[in-house]
Protein backbone atom coordinates (compact mmCIF):
# COMPACT_ATOMS: atom_id res chain seq x y z
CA UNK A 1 37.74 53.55 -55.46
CA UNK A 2 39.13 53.88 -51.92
CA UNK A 3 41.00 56.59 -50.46
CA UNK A 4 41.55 54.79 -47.07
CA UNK A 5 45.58 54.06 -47.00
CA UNK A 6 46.55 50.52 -47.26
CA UNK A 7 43.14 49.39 -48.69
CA UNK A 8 42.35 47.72 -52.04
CA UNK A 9 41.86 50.25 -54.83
CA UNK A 10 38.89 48.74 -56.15
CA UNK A 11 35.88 47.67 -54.35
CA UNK A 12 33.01 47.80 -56.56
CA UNK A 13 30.86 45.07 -55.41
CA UNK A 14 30.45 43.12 -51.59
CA UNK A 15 33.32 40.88 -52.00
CA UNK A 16 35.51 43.68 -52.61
CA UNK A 17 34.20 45.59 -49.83
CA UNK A 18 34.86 43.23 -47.47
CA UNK A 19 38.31 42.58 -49.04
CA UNK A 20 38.62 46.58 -47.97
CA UNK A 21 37.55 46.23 -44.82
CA UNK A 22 39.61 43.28 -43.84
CA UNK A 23 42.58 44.58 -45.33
CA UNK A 24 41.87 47.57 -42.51
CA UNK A 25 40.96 46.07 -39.60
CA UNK A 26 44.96 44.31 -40.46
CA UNK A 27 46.27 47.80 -40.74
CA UNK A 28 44.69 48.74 -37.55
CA UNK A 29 46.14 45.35 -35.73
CA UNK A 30 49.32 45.94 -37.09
CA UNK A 31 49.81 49.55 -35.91
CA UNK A 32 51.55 52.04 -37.30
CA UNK A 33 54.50 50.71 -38.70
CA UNK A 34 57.21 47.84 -38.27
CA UNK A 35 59.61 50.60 -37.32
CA UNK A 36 57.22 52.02 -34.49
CA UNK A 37 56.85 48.80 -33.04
CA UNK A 38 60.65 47.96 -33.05
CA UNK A 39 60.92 51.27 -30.87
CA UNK A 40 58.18 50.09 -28.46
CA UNK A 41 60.10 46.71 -27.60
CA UNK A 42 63.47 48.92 -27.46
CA UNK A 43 62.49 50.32 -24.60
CA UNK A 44 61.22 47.27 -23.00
CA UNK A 45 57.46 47.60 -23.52
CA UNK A 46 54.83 45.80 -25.18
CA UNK A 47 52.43 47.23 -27.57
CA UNK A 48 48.91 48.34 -26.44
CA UNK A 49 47.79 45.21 -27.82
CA UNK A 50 50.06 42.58 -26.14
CA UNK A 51 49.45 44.66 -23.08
CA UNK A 52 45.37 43.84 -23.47
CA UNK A 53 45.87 40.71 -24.65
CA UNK A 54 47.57 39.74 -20.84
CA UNK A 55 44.84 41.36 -19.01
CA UNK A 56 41.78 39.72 -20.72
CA UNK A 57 40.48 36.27 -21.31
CA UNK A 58 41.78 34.74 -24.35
CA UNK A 59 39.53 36.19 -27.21
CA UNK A 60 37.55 38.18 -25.07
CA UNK A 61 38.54 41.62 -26.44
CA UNK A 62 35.59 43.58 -28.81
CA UNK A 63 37.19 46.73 -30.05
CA UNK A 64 35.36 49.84 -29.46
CA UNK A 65 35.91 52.79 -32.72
CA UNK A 66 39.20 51.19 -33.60
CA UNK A 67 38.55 53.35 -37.20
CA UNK A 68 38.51 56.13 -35.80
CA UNK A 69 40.76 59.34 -36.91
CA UNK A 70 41.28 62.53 -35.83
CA UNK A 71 40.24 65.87 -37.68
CA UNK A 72 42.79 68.24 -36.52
CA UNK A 73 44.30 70.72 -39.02
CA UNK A 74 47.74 72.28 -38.90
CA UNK A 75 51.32 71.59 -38.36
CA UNK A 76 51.43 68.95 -40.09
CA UNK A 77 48.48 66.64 -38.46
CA UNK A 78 46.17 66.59 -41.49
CA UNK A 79 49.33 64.78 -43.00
CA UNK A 80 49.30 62.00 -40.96
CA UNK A 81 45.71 60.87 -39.73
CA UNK A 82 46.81 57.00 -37.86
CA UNK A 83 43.53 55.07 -37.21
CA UNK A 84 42.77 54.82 -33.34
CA UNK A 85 44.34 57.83 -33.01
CA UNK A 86 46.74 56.77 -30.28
CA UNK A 87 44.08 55.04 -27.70
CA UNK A 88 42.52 51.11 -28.15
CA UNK A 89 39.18 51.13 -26.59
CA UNK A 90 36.65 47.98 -25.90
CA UNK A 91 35.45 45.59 -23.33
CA UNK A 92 36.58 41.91 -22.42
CA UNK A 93 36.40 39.46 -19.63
CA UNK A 94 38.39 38.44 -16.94
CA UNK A 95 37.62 35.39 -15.21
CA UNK A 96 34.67 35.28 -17.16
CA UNK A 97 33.23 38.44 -15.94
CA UNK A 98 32.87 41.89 -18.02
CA UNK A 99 36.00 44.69 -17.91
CA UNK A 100 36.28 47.63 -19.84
CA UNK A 101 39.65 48.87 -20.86
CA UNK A 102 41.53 51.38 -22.63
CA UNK A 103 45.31 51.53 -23.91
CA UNK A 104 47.23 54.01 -24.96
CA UNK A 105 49.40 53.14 -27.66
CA UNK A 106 53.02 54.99 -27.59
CA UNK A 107 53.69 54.28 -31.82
CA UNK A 108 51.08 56.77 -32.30
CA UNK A 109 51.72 60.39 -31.86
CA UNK A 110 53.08 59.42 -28.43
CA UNK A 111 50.08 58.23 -27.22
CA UNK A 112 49.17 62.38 -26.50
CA UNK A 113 45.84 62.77 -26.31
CA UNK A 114 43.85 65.32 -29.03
CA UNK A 115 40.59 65.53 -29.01
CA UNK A 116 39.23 62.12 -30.93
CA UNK A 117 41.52 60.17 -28.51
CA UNK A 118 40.17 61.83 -25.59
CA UNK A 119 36.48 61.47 -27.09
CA UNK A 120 37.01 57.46 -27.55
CA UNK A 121 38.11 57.37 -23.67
CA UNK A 122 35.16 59.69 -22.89
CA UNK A 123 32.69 57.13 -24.62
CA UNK A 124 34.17 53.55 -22.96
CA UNK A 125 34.20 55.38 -19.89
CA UNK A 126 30.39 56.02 -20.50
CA UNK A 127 29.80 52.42 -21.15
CA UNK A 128 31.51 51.11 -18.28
CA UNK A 129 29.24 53.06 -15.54
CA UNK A 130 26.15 52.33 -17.51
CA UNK A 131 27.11 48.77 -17.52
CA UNK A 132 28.06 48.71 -14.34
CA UNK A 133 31.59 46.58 -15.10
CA UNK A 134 35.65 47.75 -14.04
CA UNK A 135 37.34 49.98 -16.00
CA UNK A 136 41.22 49.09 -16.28
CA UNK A 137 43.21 52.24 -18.10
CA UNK A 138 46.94 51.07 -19.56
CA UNK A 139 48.66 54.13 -19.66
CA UNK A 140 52.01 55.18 -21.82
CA UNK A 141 50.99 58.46 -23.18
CA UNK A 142 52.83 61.70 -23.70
CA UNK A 143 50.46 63.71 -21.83
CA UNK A 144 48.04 66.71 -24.20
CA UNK A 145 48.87 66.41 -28.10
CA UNK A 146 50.27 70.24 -28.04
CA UNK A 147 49.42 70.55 -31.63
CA UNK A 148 45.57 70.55 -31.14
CA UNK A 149 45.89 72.95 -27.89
CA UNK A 150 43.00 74.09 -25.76
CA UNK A 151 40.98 71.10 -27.57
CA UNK A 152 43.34 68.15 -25.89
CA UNK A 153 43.08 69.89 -22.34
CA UNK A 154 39.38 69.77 -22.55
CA UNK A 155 39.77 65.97 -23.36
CA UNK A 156 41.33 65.92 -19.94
CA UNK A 157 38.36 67.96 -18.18
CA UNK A 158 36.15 64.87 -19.50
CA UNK A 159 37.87 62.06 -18.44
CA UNK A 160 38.57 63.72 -14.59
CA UNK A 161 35.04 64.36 -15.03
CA UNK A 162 33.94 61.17 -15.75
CA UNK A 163 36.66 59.36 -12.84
CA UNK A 164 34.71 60.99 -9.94
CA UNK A 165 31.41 60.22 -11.42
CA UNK A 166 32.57 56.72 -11.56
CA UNK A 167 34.01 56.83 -7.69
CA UNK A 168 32.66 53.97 -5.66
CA UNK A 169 30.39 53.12 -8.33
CA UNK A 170 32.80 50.90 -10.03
CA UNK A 171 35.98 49.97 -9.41
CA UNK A 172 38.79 51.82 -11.38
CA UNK A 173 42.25 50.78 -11.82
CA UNK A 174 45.15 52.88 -13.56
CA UNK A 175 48.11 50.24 -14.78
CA UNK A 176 51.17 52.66 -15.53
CA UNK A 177 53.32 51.52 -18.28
CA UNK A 178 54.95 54.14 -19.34
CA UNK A 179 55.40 58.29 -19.01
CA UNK A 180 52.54 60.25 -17.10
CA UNK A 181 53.07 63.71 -16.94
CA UNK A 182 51.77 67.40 -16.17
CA UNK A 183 47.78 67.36 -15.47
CA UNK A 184 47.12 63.98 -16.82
CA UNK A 185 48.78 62.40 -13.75
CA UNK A 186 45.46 63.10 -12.07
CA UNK A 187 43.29 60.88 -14.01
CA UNK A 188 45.39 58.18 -12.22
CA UNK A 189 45.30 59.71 -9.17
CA UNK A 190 41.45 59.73 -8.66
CA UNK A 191 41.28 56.13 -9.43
CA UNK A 192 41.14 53.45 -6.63
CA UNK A 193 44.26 51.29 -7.83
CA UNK A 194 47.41 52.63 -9.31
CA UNK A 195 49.93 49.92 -10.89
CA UNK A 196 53.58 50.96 -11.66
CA UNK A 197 56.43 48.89 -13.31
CA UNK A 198 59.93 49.58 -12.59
CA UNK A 199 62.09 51.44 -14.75
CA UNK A 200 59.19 52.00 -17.74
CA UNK A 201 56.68 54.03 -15.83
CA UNK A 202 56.98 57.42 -14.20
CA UNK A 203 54.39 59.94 -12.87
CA UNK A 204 55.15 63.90 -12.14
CA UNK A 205 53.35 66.97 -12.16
CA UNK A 206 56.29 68.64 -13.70
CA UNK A 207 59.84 66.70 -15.12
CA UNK A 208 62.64 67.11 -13.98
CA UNK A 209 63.73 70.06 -16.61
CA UNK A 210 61.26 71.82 -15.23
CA UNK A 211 62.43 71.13 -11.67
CA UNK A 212 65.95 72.01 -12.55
CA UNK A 213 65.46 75.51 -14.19
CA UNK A 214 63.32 76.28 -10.86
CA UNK A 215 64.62 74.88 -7.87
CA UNK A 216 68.32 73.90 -9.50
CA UNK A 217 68.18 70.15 -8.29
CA UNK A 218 69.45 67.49 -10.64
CA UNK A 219 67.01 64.47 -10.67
CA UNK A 220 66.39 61.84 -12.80
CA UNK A 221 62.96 60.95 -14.00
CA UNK A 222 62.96 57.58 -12.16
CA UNK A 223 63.76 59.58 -9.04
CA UNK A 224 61.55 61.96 -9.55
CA UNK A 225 58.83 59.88 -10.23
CA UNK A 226 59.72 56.19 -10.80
CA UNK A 227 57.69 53.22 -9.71
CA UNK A 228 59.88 53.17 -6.77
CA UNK A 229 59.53 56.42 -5.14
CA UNK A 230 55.55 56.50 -5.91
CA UNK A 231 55.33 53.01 -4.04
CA UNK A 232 57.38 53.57 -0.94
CA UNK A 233 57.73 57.57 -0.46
CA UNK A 234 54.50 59.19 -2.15
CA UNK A 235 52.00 56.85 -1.66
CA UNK A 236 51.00 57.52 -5.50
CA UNK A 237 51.22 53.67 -6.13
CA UNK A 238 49.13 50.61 -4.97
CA UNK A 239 51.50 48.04 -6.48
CA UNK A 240 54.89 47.80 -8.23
CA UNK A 241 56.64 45.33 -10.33
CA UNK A 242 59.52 44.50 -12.38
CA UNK A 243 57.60 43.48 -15.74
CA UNK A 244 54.67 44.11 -17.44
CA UNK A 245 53.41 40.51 -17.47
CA UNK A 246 53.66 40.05 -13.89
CA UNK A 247 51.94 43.57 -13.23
CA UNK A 248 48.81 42.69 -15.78
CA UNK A 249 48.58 39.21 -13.78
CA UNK A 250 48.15 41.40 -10.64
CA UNK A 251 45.66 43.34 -11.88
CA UNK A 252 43.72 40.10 -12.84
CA UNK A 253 44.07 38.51 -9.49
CA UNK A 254 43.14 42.03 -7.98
CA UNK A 255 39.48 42.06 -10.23
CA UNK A 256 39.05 38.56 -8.66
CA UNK A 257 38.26 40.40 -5.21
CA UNK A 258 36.16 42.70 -6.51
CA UNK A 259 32.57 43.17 -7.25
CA UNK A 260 31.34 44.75 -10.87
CA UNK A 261 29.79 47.70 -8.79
CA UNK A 262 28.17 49.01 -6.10
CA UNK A 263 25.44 47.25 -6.23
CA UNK A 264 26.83 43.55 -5.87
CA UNK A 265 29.02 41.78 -3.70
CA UNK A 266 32.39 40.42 -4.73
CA UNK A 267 32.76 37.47 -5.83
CA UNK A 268 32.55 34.07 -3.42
CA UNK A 269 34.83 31.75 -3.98
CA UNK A 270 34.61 27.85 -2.53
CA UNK A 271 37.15 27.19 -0.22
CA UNK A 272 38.88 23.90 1.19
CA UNK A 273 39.77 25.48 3.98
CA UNK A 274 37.96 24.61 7.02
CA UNK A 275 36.23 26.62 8.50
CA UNK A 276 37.10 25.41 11.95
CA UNK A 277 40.51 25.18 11.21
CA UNK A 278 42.30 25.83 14.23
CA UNK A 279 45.45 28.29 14.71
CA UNK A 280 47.57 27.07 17.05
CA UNK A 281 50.80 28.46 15.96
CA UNK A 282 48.68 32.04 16.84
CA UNK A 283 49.70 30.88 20.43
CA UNK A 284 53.04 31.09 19.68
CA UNK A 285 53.24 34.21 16.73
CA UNK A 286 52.20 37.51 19.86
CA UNK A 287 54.62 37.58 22.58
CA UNK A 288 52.78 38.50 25.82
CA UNK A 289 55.22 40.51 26.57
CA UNK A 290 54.15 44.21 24.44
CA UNK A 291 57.27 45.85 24.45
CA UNK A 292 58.35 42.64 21.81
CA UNK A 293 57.48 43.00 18.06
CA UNK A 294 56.09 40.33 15.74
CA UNK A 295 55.21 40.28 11.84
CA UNK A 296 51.02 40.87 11.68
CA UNK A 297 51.59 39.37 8.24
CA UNK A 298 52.22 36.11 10.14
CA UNK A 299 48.74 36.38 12.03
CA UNK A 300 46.70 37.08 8.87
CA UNK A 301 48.32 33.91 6.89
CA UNK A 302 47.23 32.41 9.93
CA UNK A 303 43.64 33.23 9.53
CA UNK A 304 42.28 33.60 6.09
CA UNK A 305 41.69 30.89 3.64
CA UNK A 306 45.16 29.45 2.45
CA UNK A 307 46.84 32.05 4.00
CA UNK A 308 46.71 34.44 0.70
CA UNK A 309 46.03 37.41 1.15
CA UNK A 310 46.64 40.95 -1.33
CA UNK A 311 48.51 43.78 0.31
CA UNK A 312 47.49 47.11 -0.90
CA UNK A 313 50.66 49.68 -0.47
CA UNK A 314 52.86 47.21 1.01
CA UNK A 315 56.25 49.28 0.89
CA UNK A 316 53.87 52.68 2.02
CA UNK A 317 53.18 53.79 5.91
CA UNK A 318 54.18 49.89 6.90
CA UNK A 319 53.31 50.90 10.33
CA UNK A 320 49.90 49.50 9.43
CA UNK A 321 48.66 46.61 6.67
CA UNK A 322 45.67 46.92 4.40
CA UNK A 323 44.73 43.71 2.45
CA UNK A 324 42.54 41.70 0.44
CA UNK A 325 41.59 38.35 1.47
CA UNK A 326 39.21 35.35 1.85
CA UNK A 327 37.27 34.56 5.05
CA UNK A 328 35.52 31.16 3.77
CA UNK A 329 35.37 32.14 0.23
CA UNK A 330 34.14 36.02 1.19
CA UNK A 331 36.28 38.66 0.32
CA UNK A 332 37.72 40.96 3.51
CA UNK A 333 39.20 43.56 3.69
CA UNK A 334 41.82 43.63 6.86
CA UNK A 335 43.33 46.72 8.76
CA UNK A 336 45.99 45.67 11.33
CA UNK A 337 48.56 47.44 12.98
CA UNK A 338 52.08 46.06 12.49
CA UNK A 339 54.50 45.77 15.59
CA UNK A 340 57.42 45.31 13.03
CA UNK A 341 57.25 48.84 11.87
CA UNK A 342 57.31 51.87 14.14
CA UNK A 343 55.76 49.34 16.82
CA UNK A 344 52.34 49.91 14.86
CA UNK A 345 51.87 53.27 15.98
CA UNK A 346 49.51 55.56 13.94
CA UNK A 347 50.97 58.47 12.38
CA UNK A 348 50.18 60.91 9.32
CA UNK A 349 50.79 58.15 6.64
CA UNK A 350 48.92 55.31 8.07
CA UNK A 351 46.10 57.50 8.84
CA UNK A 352 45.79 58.25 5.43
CA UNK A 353 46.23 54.53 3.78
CA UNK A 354 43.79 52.93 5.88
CA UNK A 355 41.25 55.51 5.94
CA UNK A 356 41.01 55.24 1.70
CA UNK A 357 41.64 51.51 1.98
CA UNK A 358 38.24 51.48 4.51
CA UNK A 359 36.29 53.76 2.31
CA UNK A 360 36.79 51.25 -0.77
CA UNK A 361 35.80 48.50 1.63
CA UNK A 362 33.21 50.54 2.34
CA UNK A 363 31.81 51.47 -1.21
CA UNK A 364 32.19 48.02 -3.19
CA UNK A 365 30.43 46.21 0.24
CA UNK A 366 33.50 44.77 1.74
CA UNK A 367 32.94 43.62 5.20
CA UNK A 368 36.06 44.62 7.57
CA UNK A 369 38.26 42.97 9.84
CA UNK A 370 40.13 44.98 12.21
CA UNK A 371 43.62 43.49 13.89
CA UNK A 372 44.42 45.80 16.77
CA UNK A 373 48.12 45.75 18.71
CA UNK A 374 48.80 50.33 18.46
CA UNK A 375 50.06 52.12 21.43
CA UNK A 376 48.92 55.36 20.67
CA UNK A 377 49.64 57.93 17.96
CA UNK A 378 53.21 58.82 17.12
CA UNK A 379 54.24 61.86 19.28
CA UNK A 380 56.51 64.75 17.57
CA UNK A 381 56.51 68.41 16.20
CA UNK A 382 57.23 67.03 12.69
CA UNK A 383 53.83 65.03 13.39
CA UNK A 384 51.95 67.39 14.99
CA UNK A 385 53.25 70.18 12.79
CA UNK A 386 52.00 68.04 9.83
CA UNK A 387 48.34 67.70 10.68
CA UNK A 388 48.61 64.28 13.07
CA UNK A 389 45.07 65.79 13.88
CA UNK A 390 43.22 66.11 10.75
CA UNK A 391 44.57 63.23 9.43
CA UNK A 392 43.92 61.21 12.19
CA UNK A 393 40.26 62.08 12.06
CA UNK A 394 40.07 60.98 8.10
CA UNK A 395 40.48 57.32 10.16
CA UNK A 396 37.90 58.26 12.56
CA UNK A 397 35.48 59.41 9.39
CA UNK A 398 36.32 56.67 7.59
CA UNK A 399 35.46 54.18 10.60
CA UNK A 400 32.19 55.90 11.24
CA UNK A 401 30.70 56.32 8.08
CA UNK A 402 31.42 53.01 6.99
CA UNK A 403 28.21 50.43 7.18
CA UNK A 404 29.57 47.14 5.53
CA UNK A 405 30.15 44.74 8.52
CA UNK A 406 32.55 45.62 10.54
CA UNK A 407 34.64 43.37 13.45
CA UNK A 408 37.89 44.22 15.49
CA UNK A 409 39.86 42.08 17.11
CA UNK A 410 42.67 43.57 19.57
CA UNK A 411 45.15 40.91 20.02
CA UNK A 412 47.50 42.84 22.89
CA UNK A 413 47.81 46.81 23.28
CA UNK A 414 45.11 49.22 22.36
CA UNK A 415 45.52 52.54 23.64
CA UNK A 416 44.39 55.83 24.44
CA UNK A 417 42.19 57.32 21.45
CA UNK A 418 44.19 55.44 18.62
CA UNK A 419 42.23 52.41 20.35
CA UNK A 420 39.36 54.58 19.66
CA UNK A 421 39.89 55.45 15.90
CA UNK A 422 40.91 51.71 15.23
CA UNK A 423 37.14 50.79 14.91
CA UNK A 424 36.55 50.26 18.44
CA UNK A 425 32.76 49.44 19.82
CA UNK A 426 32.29 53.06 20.48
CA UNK A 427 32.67 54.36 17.35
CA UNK A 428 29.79 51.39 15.63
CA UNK A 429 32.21 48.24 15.14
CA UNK A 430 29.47 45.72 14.94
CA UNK A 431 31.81 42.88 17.01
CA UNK A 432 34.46 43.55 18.80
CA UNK A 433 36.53 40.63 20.09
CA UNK A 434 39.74 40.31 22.12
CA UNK A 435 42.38 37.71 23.05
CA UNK A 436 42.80 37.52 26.74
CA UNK A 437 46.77 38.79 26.05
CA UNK A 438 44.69 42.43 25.36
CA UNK A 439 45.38 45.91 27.14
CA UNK A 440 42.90 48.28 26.63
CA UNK A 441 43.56 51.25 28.66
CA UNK A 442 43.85 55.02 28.34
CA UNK A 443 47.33 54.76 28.22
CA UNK A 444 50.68 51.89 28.95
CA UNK A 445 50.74 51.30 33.11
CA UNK A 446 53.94 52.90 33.04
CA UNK A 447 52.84 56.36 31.68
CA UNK A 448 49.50 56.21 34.06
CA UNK A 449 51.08 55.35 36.80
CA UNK A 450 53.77 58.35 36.60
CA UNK A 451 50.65 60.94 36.09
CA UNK A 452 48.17 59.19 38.19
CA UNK A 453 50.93 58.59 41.39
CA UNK A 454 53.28 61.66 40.65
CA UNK A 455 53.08 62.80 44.06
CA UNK A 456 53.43 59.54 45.83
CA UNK A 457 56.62 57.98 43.49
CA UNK A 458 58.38 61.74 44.27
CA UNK A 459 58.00 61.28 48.39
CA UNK A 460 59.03 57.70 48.39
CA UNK A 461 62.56 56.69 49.97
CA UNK A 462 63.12 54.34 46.71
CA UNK A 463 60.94 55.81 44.22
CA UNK A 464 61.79 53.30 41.67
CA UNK A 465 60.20 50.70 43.95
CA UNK A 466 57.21 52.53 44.46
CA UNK A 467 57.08 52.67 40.51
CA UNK A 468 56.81 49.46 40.04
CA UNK A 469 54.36 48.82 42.88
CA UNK A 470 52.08 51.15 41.09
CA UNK A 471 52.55 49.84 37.90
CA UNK A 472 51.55 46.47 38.91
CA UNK A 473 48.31 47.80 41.03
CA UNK A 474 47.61 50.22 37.90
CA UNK A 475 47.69 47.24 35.82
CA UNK A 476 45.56 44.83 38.10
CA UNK A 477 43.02 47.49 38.28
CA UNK A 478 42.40 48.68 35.11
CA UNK A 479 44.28 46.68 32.61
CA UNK A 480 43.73 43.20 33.25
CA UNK A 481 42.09 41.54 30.50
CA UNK A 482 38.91 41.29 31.22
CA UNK A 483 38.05 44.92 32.64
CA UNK A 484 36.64 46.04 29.05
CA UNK A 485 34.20 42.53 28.74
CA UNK A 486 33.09 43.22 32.32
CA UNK A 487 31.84 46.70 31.38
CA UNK A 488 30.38 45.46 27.71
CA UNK A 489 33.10 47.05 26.14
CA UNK A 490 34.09 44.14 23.75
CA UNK A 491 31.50 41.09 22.91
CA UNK A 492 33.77 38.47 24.22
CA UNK A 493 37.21 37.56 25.38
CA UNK A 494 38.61 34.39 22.93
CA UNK A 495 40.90 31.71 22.33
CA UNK A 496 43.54 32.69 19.39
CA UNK A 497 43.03 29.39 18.27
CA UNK A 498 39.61 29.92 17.08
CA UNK A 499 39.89 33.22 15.91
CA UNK A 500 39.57 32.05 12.16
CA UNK A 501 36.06 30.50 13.33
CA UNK A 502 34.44 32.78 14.88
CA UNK A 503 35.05 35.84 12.26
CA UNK A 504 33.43 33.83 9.97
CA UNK A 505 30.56 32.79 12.05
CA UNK A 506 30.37 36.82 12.83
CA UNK A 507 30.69 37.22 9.05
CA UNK A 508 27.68 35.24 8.55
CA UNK A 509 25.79 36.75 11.10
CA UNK A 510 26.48 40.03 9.73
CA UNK A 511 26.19 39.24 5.93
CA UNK A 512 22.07 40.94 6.08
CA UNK A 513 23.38 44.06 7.64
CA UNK A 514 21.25 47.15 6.53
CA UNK A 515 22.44 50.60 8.07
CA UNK A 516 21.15 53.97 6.59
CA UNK A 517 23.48 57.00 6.86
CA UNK A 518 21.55 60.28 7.69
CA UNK A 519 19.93 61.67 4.67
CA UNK A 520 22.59 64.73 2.60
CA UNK A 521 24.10 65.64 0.31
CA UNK A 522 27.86 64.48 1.56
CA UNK A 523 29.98 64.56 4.22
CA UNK A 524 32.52 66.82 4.70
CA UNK A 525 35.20 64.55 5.63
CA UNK A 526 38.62 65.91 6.83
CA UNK A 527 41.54 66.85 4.76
């Protein structure tokens, strides 16, 4: 006799064993119940399983405890005992190559996590960093199962635990498809990539009831934390789409350009692309004139293979752009300044998104490109009120401890010490190149030339004339375009046009780079 639910009542010899246990492994598939499901799709969301199902390889997925129950006793849980117990756990492929995931699956209980839930995540998250392959997290869960107190908080302990063991070991990407409140919002948070989708997903510390009976504001959850706000206020999210299916498909094309661990490179791809394809229109894209903007994105299309490339917090601190992309079939990662947006001056949020953007560059062996146009750090109490300083320097850190190739290019301005933080030669770029429409100076000729020739532009009959005249000699002194090569400065002053070739040649150069950091325990980067 069995007295697992849903399974034959006899099974006295092998056949009718195995009749049991494939007459469970179709409970498990099925879920819960017809009516659960029906709720699930309600609300516009697939089930944990469709969800996997997008993200791996067709047939990939092996199922990791999906019998398993929970143990809990007391209002009312020893009643209902679901197998999974709210989480799917296993490993796949995609593109052929090893990923570990786990879903949380909103039919059961919620998806709350008690204490077999949290154990299941606990063990795949085990198996990943000894196998040395991505973990991918779905999440839709209802935050701690309250029922099994103390015991589902712990859970949480574990899997924080086990996210910063897993830090720059191997990659980690949260994929937010539904509710994420209270403490287990920071799971996500000490992940590399966080996914949202619009309208389905939200993540807060506390909801807004909770914000209402203490501060009085009226807020909805999507503007409290919807995909929306987390992608273009908070910073929370990487990415952000309208649907599930085009989110998973993200998240695919995102493990494409990255390596299983530490310990390997990402994946090389053969391109078409020639190598010594010329860009001409590069000519044409960066006005001469620096007081005109232009759209960086333009420049990078220009110069990676096919002109695809994968923005990481595109609708965050635009000021600057931090992407994915192909140099000749090698991944890149690119930091460029973007003259659209606040004329591609640094400030407290760019700081910030390209310093974490370089240190995952830096700990899955990305090689980096720098794209340099910034006139200086943005000036203002709010700024300087806000830290400008510290969070300037977790740049500067980033920069300098990094040891994966690294090569700038400064297309027009790059001044005063935001030159400096922006991987300059001084601070270890390996190659440093600029176009001959550069400007590397302390600060613009028109700001010099008031501090350096106060005295004289003040005695002048027509000190607007004498201005100008010392603009123009500041600027043939000290900021003509080939004042930095002439002092060894930068490795070489180039042609746009062969930009594309001669990162890669650089990148090929560099590609048996070997730097030791000093031998301790950690840095104590700035926060």
């Amino acid at each position: 006799m069995s007295n697992l639910e849903g399974a034959p009542v006899e099974a006295s010899d092998v056949r009718g064993r195995v009749a049991e246990l494939h007459a469970i492994r179709e409970q498990v598939r099925r879920g819960p119940s017809d009516r659960a499901t029906q709720a699930q799709k309600a609300k516009g969301k697939l089930t944990a399983r469709e969800r996997i199902d997008l993200l791996l390889d067709e047939g990939s997925f092996s199922e990791v405890e999906p019998l398993r129950r929970h143990r809990a006793q007391g209002f009312g849980l020893e009643a209902k005992k679901p197998y999974t117990d709210g989480v799917i756990t296993g490993w796949g492929t995609v593109h052929g190559r090893t990923v570990f995931v786990y879903a949380h699956d909103f039919r059961i209980f919620g998806g709350a996590l008690g204490e077999a839930h949290a154990t299941k995540i606990h063990k795949i998250m085990d198996m990943a960093i000894s196998a040395g392959a991505p973990l991918v997290s779905l999440n839709d869960g209802a935050g701690a199962r309250i029922q099994e107190g103390v015991s589902a908080l712990a859970g949480y302990g574990g899997i924080f635990q086990r996210n910063t063991k897993a830090s720059g070991v191997i990659p980690q990407i949260s994929v937010m498809l539904g509710p994420c409140a209270g403490g287990a919002a920071y799971s996500p948070a000490l992940t590399d990539f966080v996914f949202m989708v619009r309208e389905t997903s939200q993540m807060f510390i506390t909801g807004p009831d909770v914000v209402r009976a203490v501060t009085g504001e009226e807020i909805t959850q999507n503007g409290l934390g919807g995909a929306d706000v987390h992608a273009e206020t908070s910073g929370v999210a990487h990415f952000a789409y309208d649907d599930e299916e085009t989110c998973l498909e993200e998240v695919r094309y995102l493990l494409s350009l990255l390596p299983q661990n530490n310990r390997e490179n990402p994946p090389r791809v053969a391109s078409e692309d020639p190598v010594d394809r010329t860009g001409d229109t590069l000519l044409d894209l960066v006005p001469a004139d620096g007081n005109r903007p232009y759209d960086m994105r333009k420049v990078i299309e220009e110069l990676v293979d096919d002109g695809d490339h994968l923005e990481i917090h595109e609708r965050w601190a635009t000021n600057i752009i931090c992407a994915l992309a192909r140099l000749d079939g090698q991944v890149v990662g690119i930091v460029a300044n973007q003259p659209q947006s606040l004329a591609g001056v640094l400030d407290i949020e760019a700081s910030e998104k390209a310093a974490r953007f370089i240190q995952m560059c830096d700990a899955f062996n990305i090689p980096i490109i720098t794209l340099l146009d910034v006139p200086g750090f943005l000036p203002g109490v709010d700024q300087e009120h806000g830290g400008i300083i510290r969070h300037g320097a977790k740049l500067l850190y980033a920069y300098c401890n990094a040891t994966v190739p690294r090569i700038s290019v400064i297309l027009r301005k790059a001044y005063g010490g935001a030159y400096i933080v922006m991987d300059s030669q001084s601070i270890g770029a390996d190659l440093t190149y600029a176009w001959p429409t550069n400007e590397i100076a302390v600060m613009g000729a028109e700001g010099a030339a008031n501090v350096i020739f106060r005295k004289q532009i003040a005695e002048a009959d027509d000190p607007e004339a004498m201005r100008a005249r010392m603009v123009k000699e500041y600027k043939a002194e000290l900021m003509h375009p080939y004042y930095a090569a002439e002092r060894g400065l930068i490795d070489d002053v180039i042609d746009p046009v062969e930009t594309r070739s001669v990162l890669i040649k650089s990148l090929a150069m560099l590609a048996t780079k070997h730097a030791d950091l000093p031998s301790r325990k950690h840095g104590n980067p700035p926060q």
